[in-house]
N, C-alpha and C. Protein backbone atom coordinates (compact mmCIF):
# COMPACT_ATOMS: atom_id res chain seq x y z
N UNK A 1 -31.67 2.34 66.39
CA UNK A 1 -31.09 3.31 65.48
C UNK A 1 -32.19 4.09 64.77
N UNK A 2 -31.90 5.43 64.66
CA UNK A 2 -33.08 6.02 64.09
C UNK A 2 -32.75 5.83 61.81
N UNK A 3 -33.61 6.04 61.56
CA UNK A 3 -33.94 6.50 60.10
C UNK A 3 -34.37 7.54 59.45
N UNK A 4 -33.98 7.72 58.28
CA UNK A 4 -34.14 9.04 57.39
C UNK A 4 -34.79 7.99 56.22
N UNK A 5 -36.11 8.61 55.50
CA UNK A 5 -36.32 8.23 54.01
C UNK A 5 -36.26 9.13 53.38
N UNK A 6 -36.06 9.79 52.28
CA UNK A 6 -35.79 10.16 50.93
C UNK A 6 -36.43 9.75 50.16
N UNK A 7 -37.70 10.35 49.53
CA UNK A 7 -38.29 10.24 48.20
C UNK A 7 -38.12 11.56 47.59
N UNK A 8 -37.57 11.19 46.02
CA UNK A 8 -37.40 12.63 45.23
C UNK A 8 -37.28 11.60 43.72
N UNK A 9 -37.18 13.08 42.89
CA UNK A 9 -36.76 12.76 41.81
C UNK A 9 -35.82 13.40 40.91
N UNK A 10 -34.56 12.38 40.23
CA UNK A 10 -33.70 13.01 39.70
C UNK A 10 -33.63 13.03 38.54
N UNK A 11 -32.94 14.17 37.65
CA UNK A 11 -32.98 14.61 36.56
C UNK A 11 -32.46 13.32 35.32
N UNK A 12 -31.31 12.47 36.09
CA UNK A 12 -30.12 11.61 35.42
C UNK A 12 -29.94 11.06 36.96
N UNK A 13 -29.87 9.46 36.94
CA UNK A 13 -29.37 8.75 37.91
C UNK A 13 -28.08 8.22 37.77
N UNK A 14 -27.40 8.21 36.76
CA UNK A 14 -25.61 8.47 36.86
C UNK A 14 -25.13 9.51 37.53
N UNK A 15 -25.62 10.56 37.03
CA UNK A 15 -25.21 11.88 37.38
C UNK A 15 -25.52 11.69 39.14
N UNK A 16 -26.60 11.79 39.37
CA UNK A 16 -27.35 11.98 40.98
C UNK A 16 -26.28 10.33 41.72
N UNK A 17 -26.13 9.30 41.09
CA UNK A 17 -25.27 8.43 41.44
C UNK A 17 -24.11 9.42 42.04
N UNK A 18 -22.76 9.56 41.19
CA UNK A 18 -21.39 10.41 41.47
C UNK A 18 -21.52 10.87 42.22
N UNK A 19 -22.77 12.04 42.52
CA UNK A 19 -23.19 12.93 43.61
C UNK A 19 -22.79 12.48 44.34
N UNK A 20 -23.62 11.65 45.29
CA UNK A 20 -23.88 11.10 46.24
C UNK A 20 -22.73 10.36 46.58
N UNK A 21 -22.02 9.44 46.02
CA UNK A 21 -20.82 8.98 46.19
C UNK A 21 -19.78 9.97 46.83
N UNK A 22 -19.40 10.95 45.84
CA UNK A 22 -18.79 12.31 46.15
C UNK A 22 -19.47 12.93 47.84
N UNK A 23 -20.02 12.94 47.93
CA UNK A 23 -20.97 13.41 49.35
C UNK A 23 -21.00 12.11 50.44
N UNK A 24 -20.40 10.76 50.13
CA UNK A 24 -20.13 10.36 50.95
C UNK A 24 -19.66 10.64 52.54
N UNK A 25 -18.23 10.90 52.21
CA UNK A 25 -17.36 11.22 53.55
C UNK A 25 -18.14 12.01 54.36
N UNK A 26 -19.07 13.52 54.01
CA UNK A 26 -19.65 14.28 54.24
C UNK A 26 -20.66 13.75 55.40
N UNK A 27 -21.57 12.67 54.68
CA UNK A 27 -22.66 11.90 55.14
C UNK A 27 -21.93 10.61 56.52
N UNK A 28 -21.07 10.64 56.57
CA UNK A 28 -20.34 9.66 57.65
C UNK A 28 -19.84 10.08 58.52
N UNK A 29 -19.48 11.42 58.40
CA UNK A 29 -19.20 11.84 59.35
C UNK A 29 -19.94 12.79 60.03
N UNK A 30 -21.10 12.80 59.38
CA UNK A 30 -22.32 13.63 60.47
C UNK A 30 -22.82 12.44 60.72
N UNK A 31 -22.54 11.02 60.89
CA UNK A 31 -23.03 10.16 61.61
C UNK A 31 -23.97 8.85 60.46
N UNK A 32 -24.42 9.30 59.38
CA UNK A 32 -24.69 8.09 58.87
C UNK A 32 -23.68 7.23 58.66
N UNK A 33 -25.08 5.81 59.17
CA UNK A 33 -24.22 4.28 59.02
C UNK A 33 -24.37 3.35 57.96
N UNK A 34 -25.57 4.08 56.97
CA UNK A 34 -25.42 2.57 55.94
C UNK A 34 -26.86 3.68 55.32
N UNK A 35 -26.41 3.25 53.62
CA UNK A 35 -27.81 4.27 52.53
C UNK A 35 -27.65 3.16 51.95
N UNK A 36 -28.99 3.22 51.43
CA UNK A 36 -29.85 2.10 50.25
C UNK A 36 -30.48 2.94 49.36
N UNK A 37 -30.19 2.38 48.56
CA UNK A 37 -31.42 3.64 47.23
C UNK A 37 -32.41 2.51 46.56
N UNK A 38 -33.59 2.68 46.14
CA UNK A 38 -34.78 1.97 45.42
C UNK A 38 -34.77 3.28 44.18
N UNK A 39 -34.81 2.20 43.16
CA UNK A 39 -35.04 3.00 42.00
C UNK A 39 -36.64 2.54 41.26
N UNK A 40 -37.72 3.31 41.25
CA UNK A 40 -38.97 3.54 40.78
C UNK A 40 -38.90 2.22 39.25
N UNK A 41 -40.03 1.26 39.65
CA UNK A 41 -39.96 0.11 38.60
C UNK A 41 -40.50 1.05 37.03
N UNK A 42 -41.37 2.14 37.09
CA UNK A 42 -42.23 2.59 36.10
C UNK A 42 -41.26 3.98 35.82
N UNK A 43 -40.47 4.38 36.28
CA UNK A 43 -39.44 5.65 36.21
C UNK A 43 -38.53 5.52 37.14
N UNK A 44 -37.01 5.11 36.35
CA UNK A 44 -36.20 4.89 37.40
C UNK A 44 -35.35 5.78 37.52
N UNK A 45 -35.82 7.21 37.58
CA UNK A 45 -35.04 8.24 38.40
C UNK A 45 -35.88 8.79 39.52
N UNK A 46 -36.92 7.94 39.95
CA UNK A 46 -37.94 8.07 41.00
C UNK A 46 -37.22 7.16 42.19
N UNK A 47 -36.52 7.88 43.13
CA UNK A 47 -35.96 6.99 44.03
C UNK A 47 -36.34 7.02 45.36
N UNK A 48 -36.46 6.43 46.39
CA UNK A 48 -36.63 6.04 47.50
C UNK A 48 -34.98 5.70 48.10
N UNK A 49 -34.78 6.81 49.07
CA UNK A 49 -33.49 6.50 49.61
C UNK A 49 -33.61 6.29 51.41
N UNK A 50 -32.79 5.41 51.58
CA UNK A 50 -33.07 5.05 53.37
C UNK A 50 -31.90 4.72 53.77
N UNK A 51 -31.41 5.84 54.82
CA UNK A 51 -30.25 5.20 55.77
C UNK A 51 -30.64 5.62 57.32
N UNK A 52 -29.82 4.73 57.68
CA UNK A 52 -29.47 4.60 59.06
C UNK A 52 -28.49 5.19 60.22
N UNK A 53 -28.99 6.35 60.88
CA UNK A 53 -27.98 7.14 61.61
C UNK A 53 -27.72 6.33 62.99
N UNK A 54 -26.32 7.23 63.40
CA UNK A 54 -25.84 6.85 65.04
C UNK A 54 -27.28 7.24 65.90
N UNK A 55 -27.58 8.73 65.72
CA UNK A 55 -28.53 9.36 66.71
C UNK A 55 -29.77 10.65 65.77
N UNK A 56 -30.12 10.20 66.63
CA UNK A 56 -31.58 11.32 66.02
C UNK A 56 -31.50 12.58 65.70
N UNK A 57 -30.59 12.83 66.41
CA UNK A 57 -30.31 14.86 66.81
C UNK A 57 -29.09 15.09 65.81
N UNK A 58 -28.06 14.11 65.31
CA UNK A 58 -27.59 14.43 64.61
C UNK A 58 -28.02 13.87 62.70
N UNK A 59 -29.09 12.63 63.05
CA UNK A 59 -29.95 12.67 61.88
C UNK A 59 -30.08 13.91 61.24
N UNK A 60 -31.14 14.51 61.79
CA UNK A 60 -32.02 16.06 61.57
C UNK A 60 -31.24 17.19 61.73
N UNK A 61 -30.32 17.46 62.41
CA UNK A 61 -29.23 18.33 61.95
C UNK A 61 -28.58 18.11 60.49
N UNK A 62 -28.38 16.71 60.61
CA UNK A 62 -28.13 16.55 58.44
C UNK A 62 -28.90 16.89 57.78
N UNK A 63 -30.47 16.23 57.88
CA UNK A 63 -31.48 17.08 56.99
C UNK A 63 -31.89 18.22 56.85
N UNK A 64 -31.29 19.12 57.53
CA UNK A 64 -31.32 20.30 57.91
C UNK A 64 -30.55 21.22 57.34
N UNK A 65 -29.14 20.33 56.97
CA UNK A 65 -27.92 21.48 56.57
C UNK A 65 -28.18 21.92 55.47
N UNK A 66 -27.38 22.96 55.34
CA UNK A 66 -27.43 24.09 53.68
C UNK A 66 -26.10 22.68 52.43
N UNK A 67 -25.15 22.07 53.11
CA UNK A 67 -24.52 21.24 52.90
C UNK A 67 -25.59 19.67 51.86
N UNK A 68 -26.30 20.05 52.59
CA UNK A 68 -27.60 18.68 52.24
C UNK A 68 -27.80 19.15 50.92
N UNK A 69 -28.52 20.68 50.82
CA UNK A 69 -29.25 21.12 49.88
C UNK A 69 -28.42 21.41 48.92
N UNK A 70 -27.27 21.61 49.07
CA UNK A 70 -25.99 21.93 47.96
C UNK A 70 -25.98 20.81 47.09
N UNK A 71 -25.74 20.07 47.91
CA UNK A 71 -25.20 18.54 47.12
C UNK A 71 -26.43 17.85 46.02
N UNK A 72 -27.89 17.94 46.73
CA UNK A 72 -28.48 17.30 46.04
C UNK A 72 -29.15 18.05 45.16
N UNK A 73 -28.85 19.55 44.85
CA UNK A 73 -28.83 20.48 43.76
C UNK A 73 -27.91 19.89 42.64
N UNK A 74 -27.08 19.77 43.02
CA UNK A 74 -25.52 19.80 42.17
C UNK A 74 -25.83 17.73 41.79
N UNK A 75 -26.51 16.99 43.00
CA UNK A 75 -26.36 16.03 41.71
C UNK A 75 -27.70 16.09 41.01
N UNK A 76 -28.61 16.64 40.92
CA UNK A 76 -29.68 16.72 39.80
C UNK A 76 -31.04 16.73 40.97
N UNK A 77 -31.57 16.44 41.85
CA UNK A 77 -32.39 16.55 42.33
C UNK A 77 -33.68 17.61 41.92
N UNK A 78 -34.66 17.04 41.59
CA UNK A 78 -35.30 17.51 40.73
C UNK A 78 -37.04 17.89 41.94
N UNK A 79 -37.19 18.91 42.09
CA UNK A 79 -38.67 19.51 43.23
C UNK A 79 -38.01 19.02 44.72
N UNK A 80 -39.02 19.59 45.69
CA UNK A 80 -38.66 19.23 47.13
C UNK A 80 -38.58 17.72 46.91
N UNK A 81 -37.62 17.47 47.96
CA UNK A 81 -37.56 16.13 48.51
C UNK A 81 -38.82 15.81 49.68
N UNK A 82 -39.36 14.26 49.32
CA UNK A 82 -40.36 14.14 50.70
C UNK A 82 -39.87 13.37 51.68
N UNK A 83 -39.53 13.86 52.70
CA UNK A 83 -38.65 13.69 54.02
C UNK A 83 -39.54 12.98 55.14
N UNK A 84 -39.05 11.75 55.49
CA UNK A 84 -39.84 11.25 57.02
C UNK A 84 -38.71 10.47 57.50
N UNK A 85 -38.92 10.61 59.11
CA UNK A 85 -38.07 10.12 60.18
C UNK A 85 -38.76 9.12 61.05
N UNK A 86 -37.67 7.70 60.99
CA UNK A 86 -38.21 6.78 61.72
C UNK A 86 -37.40 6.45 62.93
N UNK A 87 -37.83 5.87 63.78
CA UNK A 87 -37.43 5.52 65.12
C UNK A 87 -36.54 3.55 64.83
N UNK A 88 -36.94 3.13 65.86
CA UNK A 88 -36.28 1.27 65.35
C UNK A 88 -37.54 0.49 64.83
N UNK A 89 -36.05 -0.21 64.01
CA UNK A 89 -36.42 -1.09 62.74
C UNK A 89 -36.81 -2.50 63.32
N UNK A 90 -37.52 -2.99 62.80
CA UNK A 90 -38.24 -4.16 63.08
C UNK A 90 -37.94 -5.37 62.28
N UNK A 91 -37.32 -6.10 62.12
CA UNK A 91 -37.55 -7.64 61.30
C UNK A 91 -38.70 -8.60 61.45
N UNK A 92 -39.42 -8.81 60.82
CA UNK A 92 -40.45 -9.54 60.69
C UNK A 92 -40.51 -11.08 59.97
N UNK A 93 -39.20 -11.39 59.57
CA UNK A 93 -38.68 -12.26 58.85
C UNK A 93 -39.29 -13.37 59.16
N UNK A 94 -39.75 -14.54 58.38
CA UNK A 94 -40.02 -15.51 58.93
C UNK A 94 -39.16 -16.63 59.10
N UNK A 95 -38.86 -17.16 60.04
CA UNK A 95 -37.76 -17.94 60.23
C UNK A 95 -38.04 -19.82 61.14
């Protein structure tokens, strides 16, 4: 499964919360399967966000849309977002 990370920063993390909730359905049906958010230990509207798409081509068609940039205007998103794309995930777990 490929990956999307998300580092940015938001204005209000309630607010940028709703967002994103609200932008759900949106995000599932261009194919994401599962978002995690990390909130910054020293500023916690410094987030690290990571989900997991069906396919690559429709990954980057999401990061791509004017739809993307709407939403994370409107929930507070604060300067460019820093965007990287990963390929498969690895467990390293010790077991």
């Amino acid at each position: 499964m490929p990956y999307i990370m998300i580092r940015h920063k938001v204005a209000n993390y309630a607010q940028w919360k709703r967002g994103v909730k609200a932008f759900a359905p949106f995000r599932q049906a261009s194919g994401e399967k599962c978002f995690y958010v990390c909130r910054g230990s020293q500023d916690p509207n410094e987030l690290l966000v990571w989900c997991e798409w069906d396919t690559t081509a429709r990954m980057k068609k999401f990061a791509k849309s004017r739809e993307l940039r709407q939403a994370m205007k409107g929930a507070g998103v604060i300067g460019k977002p820093e965007v990287s794309f990963y390929g498969k995930m690895e467990s390293l777990n010790a077991t």
